[in-house]
N, C-alpha and C. Protein backbone atom coordinates (compact mmCIF):
# COMPACT_ATOMS: atom_id res chain seq x y z
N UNK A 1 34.63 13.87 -48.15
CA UNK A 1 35.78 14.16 -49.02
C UNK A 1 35.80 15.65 -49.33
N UNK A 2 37.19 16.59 -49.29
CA UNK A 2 37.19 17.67 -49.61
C UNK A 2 37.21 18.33 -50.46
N UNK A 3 36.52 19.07 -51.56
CA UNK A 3 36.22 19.73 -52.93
C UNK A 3 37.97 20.25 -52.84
N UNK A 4 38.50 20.10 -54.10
CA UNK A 4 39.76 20.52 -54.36
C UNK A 4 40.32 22.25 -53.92
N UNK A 5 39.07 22.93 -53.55
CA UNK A 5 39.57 24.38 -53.22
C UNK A 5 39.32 24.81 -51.95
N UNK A 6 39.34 23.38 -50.85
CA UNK A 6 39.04 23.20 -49.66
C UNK A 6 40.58 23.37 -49.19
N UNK A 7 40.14 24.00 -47.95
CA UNK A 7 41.80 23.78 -47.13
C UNK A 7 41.91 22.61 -46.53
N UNK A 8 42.97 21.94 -46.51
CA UNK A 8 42.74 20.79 -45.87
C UNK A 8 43.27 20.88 -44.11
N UNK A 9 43.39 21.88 -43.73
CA UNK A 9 43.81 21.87 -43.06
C UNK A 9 42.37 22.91 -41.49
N UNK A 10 42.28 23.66 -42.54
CA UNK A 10 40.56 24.23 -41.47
C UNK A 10 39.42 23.68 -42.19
N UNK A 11 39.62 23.56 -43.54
CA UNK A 11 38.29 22.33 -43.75
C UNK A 11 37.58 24.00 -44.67
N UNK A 12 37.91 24.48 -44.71
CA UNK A 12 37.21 26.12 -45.34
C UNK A 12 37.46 26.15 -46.73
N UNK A 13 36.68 26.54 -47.30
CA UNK A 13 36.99 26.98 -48.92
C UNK A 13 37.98 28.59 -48.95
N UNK A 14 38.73 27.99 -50.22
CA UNK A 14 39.94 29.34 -50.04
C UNK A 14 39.20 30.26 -51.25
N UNK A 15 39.81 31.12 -50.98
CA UNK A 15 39.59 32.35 -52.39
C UNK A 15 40.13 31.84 -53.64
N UNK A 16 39.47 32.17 -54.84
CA UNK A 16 40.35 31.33 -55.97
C UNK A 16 41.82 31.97 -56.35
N UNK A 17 42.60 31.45 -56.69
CA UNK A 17 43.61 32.06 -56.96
C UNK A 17 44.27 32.59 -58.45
N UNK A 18 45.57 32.54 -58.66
CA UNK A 18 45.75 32.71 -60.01
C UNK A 18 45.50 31.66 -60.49
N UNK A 19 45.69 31.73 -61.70
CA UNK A 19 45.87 30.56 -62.76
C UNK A 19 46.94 29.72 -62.10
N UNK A 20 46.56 27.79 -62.24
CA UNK A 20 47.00 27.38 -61.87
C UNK A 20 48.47 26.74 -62.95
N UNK A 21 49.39 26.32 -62.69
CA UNK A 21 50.42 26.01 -63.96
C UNK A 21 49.69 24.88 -64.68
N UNK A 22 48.49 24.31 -64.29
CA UNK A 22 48.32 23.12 -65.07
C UNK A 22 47.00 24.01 -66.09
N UNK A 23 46.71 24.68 -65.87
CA UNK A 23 45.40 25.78 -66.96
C UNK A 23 46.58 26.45 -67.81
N UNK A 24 47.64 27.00 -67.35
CA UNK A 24 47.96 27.81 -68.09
C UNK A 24 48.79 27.93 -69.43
N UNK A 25 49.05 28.57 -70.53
CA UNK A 25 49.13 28.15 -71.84
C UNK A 25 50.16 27.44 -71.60
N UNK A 26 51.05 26.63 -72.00
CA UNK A 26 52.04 25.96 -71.80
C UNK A 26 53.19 26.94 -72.97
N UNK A 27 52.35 27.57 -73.90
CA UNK A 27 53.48 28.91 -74.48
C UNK A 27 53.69 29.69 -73.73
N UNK A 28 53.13 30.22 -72.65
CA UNK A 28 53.23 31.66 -72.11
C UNK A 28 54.56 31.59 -71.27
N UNK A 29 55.43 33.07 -70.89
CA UNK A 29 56.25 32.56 -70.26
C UNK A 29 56.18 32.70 -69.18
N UNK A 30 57.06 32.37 -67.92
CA UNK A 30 57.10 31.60 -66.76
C UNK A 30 56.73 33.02 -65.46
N UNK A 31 55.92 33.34 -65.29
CA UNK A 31 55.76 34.17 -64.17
C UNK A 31 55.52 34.49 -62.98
N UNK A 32 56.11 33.38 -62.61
CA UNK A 32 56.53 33.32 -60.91
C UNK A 32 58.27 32.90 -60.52
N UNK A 33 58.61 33.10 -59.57
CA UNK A 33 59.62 32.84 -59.06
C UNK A 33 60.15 31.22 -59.51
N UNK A 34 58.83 30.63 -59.07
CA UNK A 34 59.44 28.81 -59.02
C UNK A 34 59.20 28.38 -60.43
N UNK A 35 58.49 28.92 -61.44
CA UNK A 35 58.85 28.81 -62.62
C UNK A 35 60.31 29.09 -63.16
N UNK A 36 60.48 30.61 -63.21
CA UNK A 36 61.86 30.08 -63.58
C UNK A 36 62.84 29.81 -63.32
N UNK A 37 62.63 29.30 -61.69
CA UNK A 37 63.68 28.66 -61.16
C UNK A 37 63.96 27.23 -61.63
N UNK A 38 62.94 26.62 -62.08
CA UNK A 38 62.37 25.48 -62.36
C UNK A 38 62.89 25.29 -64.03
N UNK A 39 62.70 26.34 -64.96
CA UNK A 39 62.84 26.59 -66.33
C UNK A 39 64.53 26.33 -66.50
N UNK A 40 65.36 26.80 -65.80
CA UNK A 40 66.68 27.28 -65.77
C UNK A 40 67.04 26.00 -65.06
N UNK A 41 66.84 25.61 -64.41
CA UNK A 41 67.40 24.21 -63.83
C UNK A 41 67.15 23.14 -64.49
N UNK A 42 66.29 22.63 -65.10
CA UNK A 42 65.90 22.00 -65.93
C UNK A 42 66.94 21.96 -67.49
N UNK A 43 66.99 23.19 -67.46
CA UNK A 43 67.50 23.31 -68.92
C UNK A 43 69.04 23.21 -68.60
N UNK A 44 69.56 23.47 -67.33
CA UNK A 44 71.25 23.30 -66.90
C UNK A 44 71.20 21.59 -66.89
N UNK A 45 70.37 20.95 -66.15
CA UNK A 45 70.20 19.66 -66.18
C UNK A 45 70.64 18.90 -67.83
N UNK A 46 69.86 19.35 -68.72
CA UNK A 46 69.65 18.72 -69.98
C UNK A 46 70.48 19.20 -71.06
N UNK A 47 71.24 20.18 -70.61
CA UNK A 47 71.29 20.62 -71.79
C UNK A 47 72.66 19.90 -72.22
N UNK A 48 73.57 19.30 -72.02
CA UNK A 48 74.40 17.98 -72.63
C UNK A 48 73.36 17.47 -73.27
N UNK A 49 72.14 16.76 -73.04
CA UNK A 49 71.50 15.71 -73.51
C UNK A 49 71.34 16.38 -75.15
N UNK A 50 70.55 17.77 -74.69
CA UNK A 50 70.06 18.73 -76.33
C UNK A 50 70.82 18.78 -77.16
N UNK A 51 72.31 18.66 -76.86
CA UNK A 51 73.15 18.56 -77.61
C UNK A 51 73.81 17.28 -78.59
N UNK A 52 73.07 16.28 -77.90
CA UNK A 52 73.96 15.11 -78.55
C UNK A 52 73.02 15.08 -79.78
N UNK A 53 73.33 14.16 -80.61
CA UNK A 53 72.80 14.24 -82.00
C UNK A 53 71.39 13.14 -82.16
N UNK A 54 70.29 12.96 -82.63
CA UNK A 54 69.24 12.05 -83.07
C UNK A 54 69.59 10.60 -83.25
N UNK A 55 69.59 9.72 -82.54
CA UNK A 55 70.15 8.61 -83.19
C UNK A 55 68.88 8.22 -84.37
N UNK A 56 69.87 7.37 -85.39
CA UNK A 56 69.40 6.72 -86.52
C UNK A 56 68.55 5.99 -86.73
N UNK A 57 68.28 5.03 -85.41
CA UNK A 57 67.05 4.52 -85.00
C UNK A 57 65.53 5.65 -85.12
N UNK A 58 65.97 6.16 -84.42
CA UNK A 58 64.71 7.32 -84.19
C UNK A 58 64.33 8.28 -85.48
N UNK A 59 65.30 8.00 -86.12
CA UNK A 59 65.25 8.96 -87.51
C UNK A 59 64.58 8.49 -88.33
N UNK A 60 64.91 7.05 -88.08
CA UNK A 60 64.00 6.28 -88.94
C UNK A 60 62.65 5.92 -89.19
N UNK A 61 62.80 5.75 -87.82
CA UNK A 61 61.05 5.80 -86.71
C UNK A 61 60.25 7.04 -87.10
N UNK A 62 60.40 8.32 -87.27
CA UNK A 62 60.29 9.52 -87.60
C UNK A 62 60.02 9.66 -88.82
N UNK A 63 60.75 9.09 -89.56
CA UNK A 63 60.34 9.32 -91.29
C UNK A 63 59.73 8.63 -91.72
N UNK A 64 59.20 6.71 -91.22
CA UNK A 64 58.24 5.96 -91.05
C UNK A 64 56.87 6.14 -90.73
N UNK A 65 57.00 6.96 -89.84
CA UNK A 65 55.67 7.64 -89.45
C UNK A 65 55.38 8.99 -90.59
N UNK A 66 56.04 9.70 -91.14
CA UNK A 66 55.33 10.78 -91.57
C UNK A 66 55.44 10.46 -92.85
N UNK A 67 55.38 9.78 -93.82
CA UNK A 67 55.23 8.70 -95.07
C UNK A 67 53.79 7.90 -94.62
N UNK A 68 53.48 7.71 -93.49
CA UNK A 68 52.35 7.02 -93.34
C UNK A 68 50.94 7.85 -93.35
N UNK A 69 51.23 9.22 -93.08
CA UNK A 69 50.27 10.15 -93.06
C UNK A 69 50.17 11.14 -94.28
């Protein structure tokens, strides 16, 4: 089985690289290309959704829980 920084393809260990997106702060902002290509599409995707309002259900659910703590 191949150690995760194996190529899978010559079977060789690679040089380490940058930080991978799953290490990195999840605050910091996006500094590669496919980040914020990724950031901006995402947010064109959703952003109707961001807009609609909390339903009442969930509000409730929400204020249930933080009365409990």
């Amino acid at each position: 089985m191949n150690d995760s920084s194996d190529d899978p393809v010559k079977g060789e260990k690679r040089a380490p690289g940058p930080k991978s997106r799953e290490k990195r702060d999840r605050n910091s902002p996006p500094d590669d290309a496919f980040d914020i290509w990724l950031d901006r599409s995402l947010r064109k995707m959703f952003e109707d959704a961001e807009k609609e309002p909390i339903p009442p259900d969930l509000l409730a659910l929400i204020k249930r829980h933080q009365e409990k703590d």
